[in-house]
N, C-alpha and C. Protein backbone atom coordinates (compact mmCIF):
# COMPACT_ATOMS: atom_id res chain seq x y z
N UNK A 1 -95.37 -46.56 -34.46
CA UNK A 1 -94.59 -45.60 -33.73
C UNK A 1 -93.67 -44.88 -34.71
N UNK A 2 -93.47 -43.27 -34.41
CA UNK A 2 -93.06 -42.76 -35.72
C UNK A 2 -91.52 -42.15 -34.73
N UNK A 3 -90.65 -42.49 -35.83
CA UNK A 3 -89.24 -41.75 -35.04
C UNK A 3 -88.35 -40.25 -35.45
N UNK A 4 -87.99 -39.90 -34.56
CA UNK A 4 -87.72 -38.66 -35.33
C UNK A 4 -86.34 -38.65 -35.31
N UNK A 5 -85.90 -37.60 -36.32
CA UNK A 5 -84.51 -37.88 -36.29
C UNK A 5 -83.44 -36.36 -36.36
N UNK A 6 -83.13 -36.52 -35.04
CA UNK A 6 -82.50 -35.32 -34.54
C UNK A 6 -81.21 -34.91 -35.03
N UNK A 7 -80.35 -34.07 -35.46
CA UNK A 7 -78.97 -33.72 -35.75
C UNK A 7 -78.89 -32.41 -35.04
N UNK A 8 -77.36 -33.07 -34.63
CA UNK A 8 -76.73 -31.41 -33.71
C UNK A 8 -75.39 -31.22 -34.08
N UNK A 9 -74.67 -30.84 -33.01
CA UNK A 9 -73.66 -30.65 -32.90
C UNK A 9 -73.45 -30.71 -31.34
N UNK A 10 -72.05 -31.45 -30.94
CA UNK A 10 -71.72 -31.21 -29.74
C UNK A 10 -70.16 -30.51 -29.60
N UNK A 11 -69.92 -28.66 -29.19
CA UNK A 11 -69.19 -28.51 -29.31
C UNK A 11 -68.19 -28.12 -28.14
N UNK A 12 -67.24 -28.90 -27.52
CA UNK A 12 -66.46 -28.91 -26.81
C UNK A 12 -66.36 -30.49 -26.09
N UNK A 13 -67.25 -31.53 -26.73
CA UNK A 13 -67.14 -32.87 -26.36
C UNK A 13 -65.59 -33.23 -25.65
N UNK A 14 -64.17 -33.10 -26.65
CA UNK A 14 -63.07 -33.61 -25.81
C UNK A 14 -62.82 -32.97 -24.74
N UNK A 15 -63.39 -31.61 -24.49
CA UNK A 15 -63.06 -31.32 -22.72
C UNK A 15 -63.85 -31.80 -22.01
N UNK A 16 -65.01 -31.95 -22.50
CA UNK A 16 -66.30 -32.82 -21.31
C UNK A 16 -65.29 -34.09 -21.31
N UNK A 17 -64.97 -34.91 -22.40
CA UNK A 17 -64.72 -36.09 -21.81
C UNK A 17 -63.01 -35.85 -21.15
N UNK A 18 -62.45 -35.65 -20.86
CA UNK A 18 -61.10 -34.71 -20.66
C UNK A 18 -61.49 -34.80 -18.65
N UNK A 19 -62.68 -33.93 -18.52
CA UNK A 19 -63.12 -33.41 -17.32
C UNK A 19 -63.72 -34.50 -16.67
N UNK A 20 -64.23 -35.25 -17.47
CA UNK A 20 -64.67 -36.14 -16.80
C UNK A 20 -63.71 -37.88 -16.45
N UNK A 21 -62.84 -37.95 -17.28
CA UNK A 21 -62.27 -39.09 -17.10
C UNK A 21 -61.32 -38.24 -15.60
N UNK A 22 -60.75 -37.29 -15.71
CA UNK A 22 -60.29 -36.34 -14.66
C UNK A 22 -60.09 -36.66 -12.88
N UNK A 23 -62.78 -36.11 -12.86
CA UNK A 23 -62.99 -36.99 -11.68
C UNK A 23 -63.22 -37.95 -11.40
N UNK A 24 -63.66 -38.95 -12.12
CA UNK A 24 -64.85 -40.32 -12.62
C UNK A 24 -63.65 -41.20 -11.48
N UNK A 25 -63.87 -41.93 -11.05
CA UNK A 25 -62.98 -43.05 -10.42
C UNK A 25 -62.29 -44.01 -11.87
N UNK A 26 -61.41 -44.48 -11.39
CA UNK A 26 -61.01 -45.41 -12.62
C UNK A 26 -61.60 -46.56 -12.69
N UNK A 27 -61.98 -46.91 -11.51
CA UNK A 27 -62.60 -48.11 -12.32
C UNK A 27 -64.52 -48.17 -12.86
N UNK A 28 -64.65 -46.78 -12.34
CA UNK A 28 -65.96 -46.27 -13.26
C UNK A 28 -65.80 -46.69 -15.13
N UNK A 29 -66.80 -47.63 -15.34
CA UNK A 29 -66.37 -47.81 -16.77
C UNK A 29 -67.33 -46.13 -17.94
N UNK A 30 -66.57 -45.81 -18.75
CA UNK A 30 -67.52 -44.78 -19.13
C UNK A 30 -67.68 -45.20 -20.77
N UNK A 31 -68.96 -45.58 -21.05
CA UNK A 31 -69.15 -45.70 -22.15
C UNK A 31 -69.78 -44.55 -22.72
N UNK A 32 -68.95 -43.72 -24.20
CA UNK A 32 -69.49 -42.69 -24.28
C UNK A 32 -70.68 -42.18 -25.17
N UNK A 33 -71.04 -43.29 -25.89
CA UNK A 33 -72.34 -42.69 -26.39
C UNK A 33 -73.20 -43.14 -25.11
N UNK A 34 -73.51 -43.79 -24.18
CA UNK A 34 -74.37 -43.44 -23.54
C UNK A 34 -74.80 -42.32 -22.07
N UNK A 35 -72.78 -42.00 -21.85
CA UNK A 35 -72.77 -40.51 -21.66
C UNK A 35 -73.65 -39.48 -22.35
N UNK A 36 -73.26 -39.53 -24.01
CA UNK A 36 -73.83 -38.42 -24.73
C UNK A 36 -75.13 -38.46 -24.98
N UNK A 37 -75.91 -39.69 -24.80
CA UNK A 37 -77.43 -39.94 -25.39
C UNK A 37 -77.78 -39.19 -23.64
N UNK A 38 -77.48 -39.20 -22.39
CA UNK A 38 -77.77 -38.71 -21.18
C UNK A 38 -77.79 -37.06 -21.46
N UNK A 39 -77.03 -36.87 -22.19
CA UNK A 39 -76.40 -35.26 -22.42
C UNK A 39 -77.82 -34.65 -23.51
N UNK A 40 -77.68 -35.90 -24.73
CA UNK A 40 -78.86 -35.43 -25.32
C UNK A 40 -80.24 -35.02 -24.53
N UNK A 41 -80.70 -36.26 -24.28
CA UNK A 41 -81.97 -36.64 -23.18
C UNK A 41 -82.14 -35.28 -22.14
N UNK A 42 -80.86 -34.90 -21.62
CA UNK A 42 -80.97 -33.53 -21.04
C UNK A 42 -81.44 -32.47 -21.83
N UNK A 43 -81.15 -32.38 -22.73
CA UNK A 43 -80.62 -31.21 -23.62
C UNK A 43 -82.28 -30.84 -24.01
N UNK A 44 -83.05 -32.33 -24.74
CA UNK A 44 -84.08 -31.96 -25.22
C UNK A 44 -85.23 -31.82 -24.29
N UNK A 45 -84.65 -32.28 -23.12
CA UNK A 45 -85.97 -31.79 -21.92
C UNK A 45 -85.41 -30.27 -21.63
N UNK A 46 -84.82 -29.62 -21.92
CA UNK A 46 -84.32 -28.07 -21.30
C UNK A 46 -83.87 -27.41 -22.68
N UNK A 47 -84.34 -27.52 -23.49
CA UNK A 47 -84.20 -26.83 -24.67
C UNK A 47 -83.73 -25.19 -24.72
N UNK A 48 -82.79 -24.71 -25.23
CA UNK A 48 -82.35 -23.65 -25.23
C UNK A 48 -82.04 -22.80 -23.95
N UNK A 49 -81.30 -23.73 -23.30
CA UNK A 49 -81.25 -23.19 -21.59
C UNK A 49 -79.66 -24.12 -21.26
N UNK A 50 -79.83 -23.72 -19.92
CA UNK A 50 -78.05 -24.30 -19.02
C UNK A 50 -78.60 -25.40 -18.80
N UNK A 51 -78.09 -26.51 -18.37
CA UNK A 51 -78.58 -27.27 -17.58
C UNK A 51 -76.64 -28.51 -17.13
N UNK A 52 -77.21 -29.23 -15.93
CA UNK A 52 -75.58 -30.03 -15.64
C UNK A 52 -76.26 -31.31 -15.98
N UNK A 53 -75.24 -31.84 -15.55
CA UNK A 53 -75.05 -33.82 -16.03
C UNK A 53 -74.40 -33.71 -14.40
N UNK A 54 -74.98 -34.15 -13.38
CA UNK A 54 -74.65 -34.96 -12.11
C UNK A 54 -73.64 -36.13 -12.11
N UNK A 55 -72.65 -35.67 -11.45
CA UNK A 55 -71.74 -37.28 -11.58
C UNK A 55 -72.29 -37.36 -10.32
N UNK A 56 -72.51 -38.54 -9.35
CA UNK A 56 -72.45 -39.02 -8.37
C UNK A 56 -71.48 -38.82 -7.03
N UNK A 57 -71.23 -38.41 -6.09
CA UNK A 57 -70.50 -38.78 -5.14
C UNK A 57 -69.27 -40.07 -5.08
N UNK A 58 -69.65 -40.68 -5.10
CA UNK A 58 -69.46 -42.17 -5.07
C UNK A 58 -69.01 -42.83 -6.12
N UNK A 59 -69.23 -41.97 -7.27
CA UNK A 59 -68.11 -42.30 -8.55
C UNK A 59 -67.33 -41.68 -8.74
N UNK A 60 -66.80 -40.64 -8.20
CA UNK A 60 -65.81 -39.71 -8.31
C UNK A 60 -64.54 -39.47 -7.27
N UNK A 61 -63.30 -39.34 -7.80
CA UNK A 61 -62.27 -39.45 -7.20
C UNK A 61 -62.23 -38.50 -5.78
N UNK A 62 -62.82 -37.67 -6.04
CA UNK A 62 -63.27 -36.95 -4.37
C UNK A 62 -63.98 -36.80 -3.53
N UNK A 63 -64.63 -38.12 -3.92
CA UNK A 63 -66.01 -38.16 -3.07
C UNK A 63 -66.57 -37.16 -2.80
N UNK A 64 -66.82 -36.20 -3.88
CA UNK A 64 -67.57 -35.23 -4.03
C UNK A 64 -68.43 -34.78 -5.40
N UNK A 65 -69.78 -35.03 -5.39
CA UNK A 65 -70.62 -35.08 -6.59
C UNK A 65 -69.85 -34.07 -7.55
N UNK A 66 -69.84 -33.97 -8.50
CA UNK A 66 -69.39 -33.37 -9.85
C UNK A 66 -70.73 -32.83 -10.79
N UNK A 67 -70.63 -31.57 -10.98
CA UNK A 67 -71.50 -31.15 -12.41
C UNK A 67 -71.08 -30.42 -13.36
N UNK A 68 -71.51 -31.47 -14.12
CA UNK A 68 -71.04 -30.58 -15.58
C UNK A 68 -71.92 -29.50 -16.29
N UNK A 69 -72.00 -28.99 -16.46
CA UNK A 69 -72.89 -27.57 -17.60
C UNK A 69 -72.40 -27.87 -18.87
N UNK A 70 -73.84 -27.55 -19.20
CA UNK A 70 -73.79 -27.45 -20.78
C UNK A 70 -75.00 -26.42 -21.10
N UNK A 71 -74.96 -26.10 -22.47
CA UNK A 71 -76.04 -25.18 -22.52
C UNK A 71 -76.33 -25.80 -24.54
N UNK A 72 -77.61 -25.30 -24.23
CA UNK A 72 -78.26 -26.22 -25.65
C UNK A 72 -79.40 -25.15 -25.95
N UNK A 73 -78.97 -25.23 -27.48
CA UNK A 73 -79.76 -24.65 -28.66
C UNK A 73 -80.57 -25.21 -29.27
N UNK A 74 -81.78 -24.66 -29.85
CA UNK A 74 -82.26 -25.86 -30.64
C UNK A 74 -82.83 -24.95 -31.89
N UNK A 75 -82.95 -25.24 -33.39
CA UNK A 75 -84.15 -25.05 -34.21
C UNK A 75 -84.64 -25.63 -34.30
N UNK A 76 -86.14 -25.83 -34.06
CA UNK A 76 -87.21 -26.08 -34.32
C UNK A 76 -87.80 -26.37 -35.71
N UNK A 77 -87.60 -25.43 -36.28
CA UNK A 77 -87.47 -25.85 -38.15
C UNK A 77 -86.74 -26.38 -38.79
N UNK A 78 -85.80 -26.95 -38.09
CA UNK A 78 -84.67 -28.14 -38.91
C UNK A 78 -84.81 -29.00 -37.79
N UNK A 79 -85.23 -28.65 -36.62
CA UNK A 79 -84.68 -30.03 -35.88
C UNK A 79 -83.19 -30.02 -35.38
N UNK A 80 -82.64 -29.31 -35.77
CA UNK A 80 -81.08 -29.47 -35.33
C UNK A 80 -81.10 -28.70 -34.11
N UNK A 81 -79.58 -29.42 -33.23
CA UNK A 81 -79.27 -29.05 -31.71
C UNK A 81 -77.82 -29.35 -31.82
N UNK A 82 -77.99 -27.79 -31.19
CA UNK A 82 -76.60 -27.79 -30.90
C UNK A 82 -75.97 -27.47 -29.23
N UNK A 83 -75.29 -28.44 -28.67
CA UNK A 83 -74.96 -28.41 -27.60
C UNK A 83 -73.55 -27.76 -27.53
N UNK A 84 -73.44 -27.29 -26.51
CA UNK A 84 -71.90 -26.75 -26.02
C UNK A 84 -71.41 -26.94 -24.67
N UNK A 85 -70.51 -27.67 -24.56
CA UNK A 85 -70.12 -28.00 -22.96
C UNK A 85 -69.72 -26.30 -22.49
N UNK A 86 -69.70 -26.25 -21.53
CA UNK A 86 -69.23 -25.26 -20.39
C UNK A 86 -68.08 -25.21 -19.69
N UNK A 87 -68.21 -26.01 -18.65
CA UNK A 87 -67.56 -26.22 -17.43
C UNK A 87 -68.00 -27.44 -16.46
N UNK A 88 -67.10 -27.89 -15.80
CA UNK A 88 -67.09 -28.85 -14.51
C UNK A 88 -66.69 -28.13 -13.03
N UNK A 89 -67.56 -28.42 -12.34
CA UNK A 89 -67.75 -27.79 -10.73
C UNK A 89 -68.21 -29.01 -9.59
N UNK A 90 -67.64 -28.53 -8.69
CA UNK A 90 -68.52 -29.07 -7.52
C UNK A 90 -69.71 -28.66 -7.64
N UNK A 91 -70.61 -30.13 -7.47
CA UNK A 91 -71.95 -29.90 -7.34
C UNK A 91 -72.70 -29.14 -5.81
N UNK A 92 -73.63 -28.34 -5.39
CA UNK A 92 -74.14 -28.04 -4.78
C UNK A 92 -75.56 -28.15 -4.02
């Protein structure tokens, strides 16, 4: 099995996490590289496009789902990605 090895950039990470400790319930535990490996995992299925990160209903202080946007770049000839947070909204 052969692995590849991706480099980006994630730029606006402390407001994603900022926005999200925000709605998240407190006793939601948030571990954040596996926030960001979710963010990745998004990123490289929607390559060079918007896409959100779904908080749940039910984990969030308003019992109201949460999405985050981000939008992601990619080269192809280096392999590098670069993500950029957006914004946090009620989900729809």
């Amino acid at each position: 099995m052969s692995q590849h090895s991706i480099q980006g950039t994630v730029i606006g990470v402390d407001e994603f996490f900022k926005d999200f400790e925000a709605v998240a319930l407190s006793d939601v535990p948030i571990n954040p590289d596996q926030v960001m490996m979710e963010v990745l995992e998004h990123c490289i299925e929607n390559q060079n496009a918007v896409f959100g990160l779904i908080l749940e209903e039910e984990r969030t202080k308003a019992k109201k789902a949460m999405c985050f946007d981000f939008a992601c770049a990619s080269d192809e000839a280096s392999e590098e990605i670069t993500i950029f947070y957006l914004d946090c909204h009620e989900a729809s």
